[in-house]
PDB file of N, CA and C in Angstrom:
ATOM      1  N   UNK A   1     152.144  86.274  84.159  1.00  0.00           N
ATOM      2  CA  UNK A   1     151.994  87.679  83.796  1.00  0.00           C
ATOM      3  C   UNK A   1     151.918  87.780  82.281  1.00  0.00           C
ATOM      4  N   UNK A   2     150.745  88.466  81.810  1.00  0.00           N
ATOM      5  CA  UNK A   2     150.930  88.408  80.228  1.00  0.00           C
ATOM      6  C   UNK A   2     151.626  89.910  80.126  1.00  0.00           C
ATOM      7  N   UNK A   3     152.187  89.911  78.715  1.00  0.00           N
ATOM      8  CA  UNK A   3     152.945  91.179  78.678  1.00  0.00           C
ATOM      9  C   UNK A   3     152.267  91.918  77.319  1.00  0.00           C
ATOM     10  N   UNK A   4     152.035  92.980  77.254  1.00  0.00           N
ATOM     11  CA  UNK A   4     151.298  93.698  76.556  1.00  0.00           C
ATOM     12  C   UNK A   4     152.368  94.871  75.660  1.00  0.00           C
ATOM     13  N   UNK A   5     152.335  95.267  74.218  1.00  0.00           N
ATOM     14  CA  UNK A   5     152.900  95.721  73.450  1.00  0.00           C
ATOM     15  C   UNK A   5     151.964  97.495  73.394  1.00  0.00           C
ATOM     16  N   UNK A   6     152.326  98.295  74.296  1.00  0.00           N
ATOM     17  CA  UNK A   6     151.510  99.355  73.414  1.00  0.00           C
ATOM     18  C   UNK A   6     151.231  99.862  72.135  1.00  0.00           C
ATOM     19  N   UNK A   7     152.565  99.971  71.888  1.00  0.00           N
ATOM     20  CA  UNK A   7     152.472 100.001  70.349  1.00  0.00           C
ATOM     21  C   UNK A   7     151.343  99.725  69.531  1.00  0.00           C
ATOM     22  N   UNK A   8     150.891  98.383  69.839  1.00  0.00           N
ATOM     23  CA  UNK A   8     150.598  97.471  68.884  1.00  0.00           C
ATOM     24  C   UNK A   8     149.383  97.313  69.600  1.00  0.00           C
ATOM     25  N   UNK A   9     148.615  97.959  70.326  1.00  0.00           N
ATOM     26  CA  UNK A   9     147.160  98.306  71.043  1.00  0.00           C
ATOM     27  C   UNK A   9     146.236  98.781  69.647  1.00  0.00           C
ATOM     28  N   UNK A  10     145.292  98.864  69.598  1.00  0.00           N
ATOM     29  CA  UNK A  10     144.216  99.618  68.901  1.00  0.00           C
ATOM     30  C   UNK A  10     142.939  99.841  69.956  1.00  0.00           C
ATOM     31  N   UNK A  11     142.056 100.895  69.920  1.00  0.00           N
ATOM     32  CA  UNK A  11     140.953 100.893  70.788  1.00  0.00           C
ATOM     33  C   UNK A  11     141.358 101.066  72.348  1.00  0.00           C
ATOM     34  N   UNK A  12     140.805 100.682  72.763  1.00  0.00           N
ATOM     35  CA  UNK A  12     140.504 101.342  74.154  1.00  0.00           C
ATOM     36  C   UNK A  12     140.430 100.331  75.322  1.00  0.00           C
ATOM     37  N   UNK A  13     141.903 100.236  76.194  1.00  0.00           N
ATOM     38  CA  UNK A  13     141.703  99.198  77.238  1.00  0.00           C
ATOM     39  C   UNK A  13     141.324  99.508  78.401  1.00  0.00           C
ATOM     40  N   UNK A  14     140.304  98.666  79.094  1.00  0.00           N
ATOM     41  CA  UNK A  14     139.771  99.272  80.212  1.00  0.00           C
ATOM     42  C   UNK A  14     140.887  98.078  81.186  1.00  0.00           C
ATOM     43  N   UNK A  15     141.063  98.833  81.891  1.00  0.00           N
ATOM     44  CA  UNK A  15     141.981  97.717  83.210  1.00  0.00           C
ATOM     45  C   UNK A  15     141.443  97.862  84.353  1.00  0.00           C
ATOM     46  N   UNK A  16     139.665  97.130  84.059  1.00  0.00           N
ATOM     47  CA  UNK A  16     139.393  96.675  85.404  1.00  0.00           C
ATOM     48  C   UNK A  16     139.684  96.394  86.730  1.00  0.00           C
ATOM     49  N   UNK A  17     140.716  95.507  86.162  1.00  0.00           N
ATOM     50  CA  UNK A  17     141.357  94.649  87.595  1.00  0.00           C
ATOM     51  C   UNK A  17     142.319  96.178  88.162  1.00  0.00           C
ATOM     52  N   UNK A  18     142.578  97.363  87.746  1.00  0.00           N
ATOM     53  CA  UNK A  18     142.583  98.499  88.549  1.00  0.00           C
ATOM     54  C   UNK A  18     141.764  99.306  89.461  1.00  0.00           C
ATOM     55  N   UNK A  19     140.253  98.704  89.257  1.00  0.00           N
ATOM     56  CA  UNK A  19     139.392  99.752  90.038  1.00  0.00           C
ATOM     57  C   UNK A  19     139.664  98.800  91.523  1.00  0.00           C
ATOM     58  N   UNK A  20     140.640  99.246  91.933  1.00  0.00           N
ATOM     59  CA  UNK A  20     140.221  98.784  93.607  1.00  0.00           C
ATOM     60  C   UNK A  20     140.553  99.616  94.796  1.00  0.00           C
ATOM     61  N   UNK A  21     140.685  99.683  95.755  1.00  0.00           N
ATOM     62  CA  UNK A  21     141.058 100.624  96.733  1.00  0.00           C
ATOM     63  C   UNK A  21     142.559 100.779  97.061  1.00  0.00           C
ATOM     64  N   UNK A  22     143.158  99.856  96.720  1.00  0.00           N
ATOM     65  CA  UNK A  22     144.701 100.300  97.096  1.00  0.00           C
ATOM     66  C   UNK A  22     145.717 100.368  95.682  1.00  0.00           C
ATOM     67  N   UNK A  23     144.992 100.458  94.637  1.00  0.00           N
ATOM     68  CA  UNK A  23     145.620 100.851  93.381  1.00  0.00           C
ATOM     69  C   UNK A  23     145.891 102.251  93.230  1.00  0.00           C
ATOM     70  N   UNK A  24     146.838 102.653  92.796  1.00  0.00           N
ATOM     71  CA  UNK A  24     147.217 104.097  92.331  1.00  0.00           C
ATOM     72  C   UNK A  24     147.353 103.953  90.850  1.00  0.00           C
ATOM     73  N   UNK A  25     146.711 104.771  89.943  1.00  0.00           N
ATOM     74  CA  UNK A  25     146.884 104.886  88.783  1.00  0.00           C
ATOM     75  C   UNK A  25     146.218 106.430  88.258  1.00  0.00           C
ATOM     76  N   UNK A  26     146.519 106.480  87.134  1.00  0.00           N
ATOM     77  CA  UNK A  26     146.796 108.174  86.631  1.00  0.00           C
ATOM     78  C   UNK A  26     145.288 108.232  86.617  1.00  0.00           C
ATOM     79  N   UNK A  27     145.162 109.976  86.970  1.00  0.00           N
ATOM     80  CA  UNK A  27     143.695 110.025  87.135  1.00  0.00           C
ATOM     81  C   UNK A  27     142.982 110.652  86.064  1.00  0.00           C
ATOM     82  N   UNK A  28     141.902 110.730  86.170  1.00  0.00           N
ATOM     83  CA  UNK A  28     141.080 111.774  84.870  1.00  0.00           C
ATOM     84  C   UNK A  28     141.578 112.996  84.402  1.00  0.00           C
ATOM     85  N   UNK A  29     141.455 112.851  83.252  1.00  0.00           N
ATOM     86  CA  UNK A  29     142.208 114.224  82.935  1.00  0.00           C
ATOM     87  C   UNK A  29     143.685 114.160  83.295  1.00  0.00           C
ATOM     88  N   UNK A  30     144.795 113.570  83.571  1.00  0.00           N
ATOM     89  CA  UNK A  30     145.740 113.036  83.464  1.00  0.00           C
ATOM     90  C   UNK A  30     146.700 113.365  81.855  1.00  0.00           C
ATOM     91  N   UNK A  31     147.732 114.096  81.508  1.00  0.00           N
ATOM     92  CA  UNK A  31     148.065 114.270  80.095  1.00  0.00           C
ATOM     93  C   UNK A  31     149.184 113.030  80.198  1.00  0.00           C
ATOM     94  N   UNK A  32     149.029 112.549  78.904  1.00  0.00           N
ATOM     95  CA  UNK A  32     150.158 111.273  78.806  1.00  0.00           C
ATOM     96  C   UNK A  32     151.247 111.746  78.286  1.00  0.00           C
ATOM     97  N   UNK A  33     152.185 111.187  77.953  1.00  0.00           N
ATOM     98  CA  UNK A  33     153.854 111.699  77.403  1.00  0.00           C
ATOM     99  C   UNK A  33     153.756 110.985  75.888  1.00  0.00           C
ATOM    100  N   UNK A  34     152.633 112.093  75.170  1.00  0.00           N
ATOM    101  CA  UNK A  34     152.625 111.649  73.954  1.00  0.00           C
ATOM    102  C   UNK A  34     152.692 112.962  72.807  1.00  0.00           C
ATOM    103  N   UNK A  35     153.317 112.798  71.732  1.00  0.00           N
ATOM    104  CA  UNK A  35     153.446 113.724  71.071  1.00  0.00           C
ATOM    105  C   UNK A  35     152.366 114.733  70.861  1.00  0.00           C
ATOM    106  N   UNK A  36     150.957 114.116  70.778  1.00  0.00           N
ATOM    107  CA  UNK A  36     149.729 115.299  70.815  1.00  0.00           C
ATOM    108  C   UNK A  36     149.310 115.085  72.346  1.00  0.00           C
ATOM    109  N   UNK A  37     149.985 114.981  73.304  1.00  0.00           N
ATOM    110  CA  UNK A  37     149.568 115.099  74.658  1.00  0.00           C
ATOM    111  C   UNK A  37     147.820 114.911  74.616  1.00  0.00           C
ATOM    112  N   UNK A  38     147.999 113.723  74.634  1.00  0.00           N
ATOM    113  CA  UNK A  38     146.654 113.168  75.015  1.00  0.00           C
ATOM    114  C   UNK A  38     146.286 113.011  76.170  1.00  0.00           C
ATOM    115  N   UNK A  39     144.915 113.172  76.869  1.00  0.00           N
ATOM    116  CA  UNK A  39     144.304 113.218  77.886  1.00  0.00           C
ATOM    117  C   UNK A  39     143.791 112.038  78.493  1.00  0.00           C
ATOM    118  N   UNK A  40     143.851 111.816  79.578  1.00  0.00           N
ATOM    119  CA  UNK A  40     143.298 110.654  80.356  1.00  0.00           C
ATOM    120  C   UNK A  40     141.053 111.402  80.664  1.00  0.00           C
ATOM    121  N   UNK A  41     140.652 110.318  79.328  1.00  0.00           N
ATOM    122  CA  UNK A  41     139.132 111.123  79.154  1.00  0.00           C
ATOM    123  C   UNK A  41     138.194 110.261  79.965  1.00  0.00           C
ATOM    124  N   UNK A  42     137.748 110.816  81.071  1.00  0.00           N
ATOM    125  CA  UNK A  42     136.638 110.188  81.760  1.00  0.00           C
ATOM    126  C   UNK A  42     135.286 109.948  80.406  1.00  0.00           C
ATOM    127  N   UNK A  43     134.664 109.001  80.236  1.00  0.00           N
ATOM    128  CA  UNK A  43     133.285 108.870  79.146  1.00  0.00           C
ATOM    129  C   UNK A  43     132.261 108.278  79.584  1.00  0.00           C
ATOM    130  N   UNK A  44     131.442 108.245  78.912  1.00  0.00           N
ATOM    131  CA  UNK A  44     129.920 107.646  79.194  1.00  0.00           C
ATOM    132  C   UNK A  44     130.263 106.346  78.350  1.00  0.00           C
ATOM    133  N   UNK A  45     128.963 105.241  79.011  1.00  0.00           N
ATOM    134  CA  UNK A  45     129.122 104.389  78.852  1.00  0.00           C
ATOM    135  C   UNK A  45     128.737 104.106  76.889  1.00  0.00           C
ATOM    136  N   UNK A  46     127.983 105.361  76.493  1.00  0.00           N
ATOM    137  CA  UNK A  46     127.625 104.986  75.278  1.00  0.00           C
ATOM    138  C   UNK A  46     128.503 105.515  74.236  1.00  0.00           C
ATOM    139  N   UNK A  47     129.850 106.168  74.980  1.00  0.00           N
ATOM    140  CA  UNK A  47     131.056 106.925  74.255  1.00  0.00           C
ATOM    141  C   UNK A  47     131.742 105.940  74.045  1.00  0.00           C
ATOM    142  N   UNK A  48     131.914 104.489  75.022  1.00  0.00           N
ATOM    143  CA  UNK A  48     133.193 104.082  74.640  1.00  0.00           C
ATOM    144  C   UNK A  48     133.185 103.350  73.471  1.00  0.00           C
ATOM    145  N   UNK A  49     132.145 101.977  72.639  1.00  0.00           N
ATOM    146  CA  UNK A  49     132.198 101.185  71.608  1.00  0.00           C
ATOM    147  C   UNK A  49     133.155 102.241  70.009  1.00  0.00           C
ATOM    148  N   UNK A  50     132.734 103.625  70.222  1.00  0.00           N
ATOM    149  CA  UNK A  50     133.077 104.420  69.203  1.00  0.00           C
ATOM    150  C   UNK A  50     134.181 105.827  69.164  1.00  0.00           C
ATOM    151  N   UNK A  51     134.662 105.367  70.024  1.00  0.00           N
ATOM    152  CA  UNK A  51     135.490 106.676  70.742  1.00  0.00           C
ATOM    153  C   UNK A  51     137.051 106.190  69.846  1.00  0.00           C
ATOM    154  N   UNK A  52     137.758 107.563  69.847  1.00  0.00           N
ATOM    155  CA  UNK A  52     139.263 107.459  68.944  1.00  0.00           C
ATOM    156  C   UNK A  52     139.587 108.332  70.574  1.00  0.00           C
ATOM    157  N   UNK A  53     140.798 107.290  71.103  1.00  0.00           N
ATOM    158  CA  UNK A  53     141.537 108.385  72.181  1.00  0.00           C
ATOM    159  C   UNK A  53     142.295 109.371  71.579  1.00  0.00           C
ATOM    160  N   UNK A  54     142.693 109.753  70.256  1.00  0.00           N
ATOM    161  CA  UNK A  54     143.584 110.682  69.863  1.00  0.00           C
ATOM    162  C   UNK A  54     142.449 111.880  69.948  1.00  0.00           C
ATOM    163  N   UNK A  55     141.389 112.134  70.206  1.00  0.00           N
ATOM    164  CA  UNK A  55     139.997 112.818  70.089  1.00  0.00           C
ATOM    165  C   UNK A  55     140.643 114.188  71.540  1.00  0.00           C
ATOM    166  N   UNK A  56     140.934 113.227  72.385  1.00  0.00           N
ATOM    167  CA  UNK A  56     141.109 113.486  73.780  1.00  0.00           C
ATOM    168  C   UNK A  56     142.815 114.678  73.932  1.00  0.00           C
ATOM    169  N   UNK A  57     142.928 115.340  73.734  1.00  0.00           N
ATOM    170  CA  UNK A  57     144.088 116.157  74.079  1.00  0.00           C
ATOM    171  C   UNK A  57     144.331 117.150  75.189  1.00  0.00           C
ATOM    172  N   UNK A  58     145.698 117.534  75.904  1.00  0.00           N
ATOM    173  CA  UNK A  58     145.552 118.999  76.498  1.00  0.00           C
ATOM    174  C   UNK A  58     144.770 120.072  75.713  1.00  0.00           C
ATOM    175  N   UNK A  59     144.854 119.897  74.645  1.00  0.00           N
ATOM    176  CA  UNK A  59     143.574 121.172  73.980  1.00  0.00           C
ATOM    177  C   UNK A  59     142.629 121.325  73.281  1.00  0.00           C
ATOM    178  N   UNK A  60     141.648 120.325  73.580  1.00  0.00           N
ATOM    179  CA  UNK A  60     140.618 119.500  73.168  1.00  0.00           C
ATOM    180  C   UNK A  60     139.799 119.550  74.703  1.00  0.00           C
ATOM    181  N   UNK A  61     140.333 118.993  75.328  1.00  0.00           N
ATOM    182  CA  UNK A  61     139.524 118.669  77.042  1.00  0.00           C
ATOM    183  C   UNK A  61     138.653 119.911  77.532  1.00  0.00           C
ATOM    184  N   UNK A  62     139.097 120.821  77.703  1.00  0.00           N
ATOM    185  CA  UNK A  62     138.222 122.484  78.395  1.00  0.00           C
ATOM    186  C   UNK A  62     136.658 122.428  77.321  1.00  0.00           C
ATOM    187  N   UNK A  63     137.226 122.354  76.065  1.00  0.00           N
ATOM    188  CA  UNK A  63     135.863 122.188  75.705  1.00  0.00           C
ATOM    189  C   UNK A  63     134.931 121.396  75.272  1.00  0.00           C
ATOM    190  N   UNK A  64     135.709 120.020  75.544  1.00  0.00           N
ATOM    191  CA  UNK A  64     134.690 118.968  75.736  1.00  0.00           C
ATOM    192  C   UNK A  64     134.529 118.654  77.201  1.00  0.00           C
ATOM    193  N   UNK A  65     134.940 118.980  78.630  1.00  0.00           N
ATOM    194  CA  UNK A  65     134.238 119.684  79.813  1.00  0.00           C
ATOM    195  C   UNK A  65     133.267 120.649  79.338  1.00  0.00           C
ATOM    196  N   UNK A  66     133.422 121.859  78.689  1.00  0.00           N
ATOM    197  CA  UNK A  66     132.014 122.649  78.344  1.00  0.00           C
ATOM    198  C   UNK A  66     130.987 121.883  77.978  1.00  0.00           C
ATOM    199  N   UNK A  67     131.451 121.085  76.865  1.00  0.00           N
ATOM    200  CA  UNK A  67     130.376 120.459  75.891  1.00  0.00           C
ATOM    201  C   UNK A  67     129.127 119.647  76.681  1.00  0.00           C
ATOM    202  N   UNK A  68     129.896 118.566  77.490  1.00  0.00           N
ATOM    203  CA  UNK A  68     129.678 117.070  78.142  1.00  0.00           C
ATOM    204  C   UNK A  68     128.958 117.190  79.869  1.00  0.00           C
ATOM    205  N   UNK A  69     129.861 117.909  80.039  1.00  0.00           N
ATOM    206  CA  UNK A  69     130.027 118.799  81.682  1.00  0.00           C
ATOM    207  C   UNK A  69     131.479 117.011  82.086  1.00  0.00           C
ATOM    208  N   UNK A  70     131.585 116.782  83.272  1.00  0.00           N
ATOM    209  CA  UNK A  70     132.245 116.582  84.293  1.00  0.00           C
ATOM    210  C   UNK A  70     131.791 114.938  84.227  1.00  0.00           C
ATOM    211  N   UNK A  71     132.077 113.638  83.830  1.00  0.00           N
ATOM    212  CA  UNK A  71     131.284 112.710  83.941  1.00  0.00           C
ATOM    213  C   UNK A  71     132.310 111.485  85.554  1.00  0.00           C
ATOM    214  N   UNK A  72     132.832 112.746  85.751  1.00  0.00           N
ATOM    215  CA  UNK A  72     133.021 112.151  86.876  1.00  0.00           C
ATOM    216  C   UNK A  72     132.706 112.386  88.364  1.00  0.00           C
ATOM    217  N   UNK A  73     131.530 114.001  88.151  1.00  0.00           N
ATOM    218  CA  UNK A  73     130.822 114.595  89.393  1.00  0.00           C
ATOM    219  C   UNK A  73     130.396 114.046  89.647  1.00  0.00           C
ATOM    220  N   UNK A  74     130.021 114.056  91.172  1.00  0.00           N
ATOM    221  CA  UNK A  74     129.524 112.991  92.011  1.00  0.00           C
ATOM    222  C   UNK A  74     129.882 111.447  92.182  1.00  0.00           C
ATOM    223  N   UNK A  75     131.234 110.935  91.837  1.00  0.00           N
ATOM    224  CA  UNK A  75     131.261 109.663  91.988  1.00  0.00           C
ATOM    225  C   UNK A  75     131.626 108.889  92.764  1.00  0.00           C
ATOM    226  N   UNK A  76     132.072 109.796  93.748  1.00  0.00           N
ATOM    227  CA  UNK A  76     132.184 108.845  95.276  1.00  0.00           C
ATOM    228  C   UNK A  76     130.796 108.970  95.962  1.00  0.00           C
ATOM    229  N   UNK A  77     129.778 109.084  95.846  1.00  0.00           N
ATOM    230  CA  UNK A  77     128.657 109.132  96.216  1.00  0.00           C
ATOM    231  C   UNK A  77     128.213 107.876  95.544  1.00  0.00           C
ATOM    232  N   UNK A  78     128.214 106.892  94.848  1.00  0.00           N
ATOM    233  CA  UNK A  78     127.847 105.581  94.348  1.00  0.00           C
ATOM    234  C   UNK A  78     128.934 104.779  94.109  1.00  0.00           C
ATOM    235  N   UNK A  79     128.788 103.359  94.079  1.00  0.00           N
ATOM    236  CA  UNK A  79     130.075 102.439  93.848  1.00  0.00           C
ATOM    237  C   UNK A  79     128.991 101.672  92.555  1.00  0.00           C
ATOM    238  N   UNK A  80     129.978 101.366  91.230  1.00  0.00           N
ATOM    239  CA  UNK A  80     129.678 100.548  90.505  1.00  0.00           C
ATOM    240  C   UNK A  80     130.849  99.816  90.246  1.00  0.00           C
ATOM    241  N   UNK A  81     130.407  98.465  89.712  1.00  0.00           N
ATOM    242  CA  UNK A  81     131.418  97.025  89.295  1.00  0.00           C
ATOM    243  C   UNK A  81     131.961  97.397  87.943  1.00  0.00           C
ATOM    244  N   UNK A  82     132.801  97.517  87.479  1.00  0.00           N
ATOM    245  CA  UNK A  82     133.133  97.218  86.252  1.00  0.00           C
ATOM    246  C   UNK A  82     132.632  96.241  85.307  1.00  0.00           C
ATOM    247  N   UNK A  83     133.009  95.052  85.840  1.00  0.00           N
ATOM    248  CA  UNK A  83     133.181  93.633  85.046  1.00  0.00           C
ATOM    249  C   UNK A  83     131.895  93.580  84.944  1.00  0.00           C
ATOM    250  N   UNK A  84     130.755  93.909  85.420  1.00  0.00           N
ATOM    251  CA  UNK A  84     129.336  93.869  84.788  1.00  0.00           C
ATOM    252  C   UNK A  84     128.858  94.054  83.498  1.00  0.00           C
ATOM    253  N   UNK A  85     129.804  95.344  83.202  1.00  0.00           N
ATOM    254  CA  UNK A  85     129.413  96.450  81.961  1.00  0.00           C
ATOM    255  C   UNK A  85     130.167  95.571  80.916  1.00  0.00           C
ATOM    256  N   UNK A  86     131.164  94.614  80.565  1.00  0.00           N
ATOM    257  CA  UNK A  86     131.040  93.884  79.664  1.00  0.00           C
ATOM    258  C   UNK A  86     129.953  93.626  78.899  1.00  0.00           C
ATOM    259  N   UNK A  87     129.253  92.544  79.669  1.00  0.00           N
ATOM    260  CA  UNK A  87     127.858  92.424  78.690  1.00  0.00           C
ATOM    261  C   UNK A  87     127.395  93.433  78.216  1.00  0.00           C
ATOM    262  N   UNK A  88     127.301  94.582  78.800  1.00  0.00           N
ATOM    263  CA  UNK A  88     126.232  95.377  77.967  1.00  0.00           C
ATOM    264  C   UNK A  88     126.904  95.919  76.958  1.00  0.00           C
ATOM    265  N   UNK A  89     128.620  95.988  76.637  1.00  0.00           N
ATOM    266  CA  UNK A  89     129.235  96.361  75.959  1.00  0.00           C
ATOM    267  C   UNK A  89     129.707  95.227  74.675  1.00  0.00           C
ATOM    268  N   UNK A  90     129.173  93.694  75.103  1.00  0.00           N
ATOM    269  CA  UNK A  90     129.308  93.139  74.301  1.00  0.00           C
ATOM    270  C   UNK A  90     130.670  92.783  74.183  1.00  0.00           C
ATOM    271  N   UNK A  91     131.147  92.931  75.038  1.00  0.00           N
ATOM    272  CA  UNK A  91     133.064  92.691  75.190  1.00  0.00           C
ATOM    273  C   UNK A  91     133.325  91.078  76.291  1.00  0.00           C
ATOM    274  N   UNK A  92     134.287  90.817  76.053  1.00  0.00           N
ATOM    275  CA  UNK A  92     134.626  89.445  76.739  1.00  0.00           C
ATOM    276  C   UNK A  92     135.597  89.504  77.525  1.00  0.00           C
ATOM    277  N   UNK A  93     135.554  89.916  79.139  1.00  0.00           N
ATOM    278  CA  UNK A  93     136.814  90.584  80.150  1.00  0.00           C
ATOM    279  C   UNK A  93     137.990  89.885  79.379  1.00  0.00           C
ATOM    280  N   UNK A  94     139.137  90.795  79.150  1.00  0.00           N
ATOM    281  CA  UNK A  94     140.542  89.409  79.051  1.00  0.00           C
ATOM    282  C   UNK A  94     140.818  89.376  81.085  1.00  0.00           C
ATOM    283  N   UNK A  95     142.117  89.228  81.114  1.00  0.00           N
ATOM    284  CA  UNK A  95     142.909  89.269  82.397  1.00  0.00           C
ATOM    285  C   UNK A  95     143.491  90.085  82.722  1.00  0.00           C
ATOM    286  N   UNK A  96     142.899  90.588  83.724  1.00  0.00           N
ATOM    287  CA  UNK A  96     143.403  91.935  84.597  1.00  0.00           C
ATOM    288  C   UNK A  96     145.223  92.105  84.510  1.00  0.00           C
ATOM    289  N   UNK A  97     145.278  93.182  84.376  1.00  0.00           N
ATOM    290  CA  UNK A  97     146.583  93.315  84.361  1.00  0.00           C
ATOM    291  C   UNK A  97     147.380  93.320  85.500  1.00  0.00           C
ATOM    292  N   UNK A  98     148.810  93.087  86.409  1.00  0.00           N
ATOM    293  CA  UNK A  98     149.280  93.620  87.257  1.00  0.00           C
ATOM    294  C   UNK A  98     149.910  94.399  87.518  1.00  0.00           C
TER     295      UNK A  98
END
């Protein structure tokens, strides 16, 4: 098990090894227990290389839903892989977390 420091994170971890069917984890739009109550932000794939999550707040979100619309409508209507989108992101999977 590797053990991970939040703290001491920068950028944006995707935890792949979560997209599966019997995982429970916090959902879109989700507020975290953080002093500017930051938002759990669904994005496009060309948001993430440049994205600041502090961007993302309870009062920030309504109008970047206006802005963006919903980038999670319709998504049980298609299944995509994660671990694909590496390459195109130019990223190198680490190890799924447990």
């Amino acid at each position: 098990m590797r053990r991970r420091k939040v703290a001491d994170r920068e950028g944006v971890f995707v935890d792949y090894g979560q997209n599966a069917r019997d995982r429970t984890i916090a959902s879109a739009y989700s507020i975290r227990p953080t002093p500017d109550a930051r938002a759990s932000a669904p994005l496009s794939w060309d948001e993430v290389s440049g994205v600041d999550p502090a961007t993302f707040t309870l009062e920030t979100m309504r109008q970047r839903i206006a802005d963006v619309g919903d980038p999670t409508a319709g998504m049980w209507r298609r299944k995509v892989a994660l671990a694909s989108r590496f390459d195109a992101l130019e990223l190198e999977p680490q190890g799924a977390s447990s």
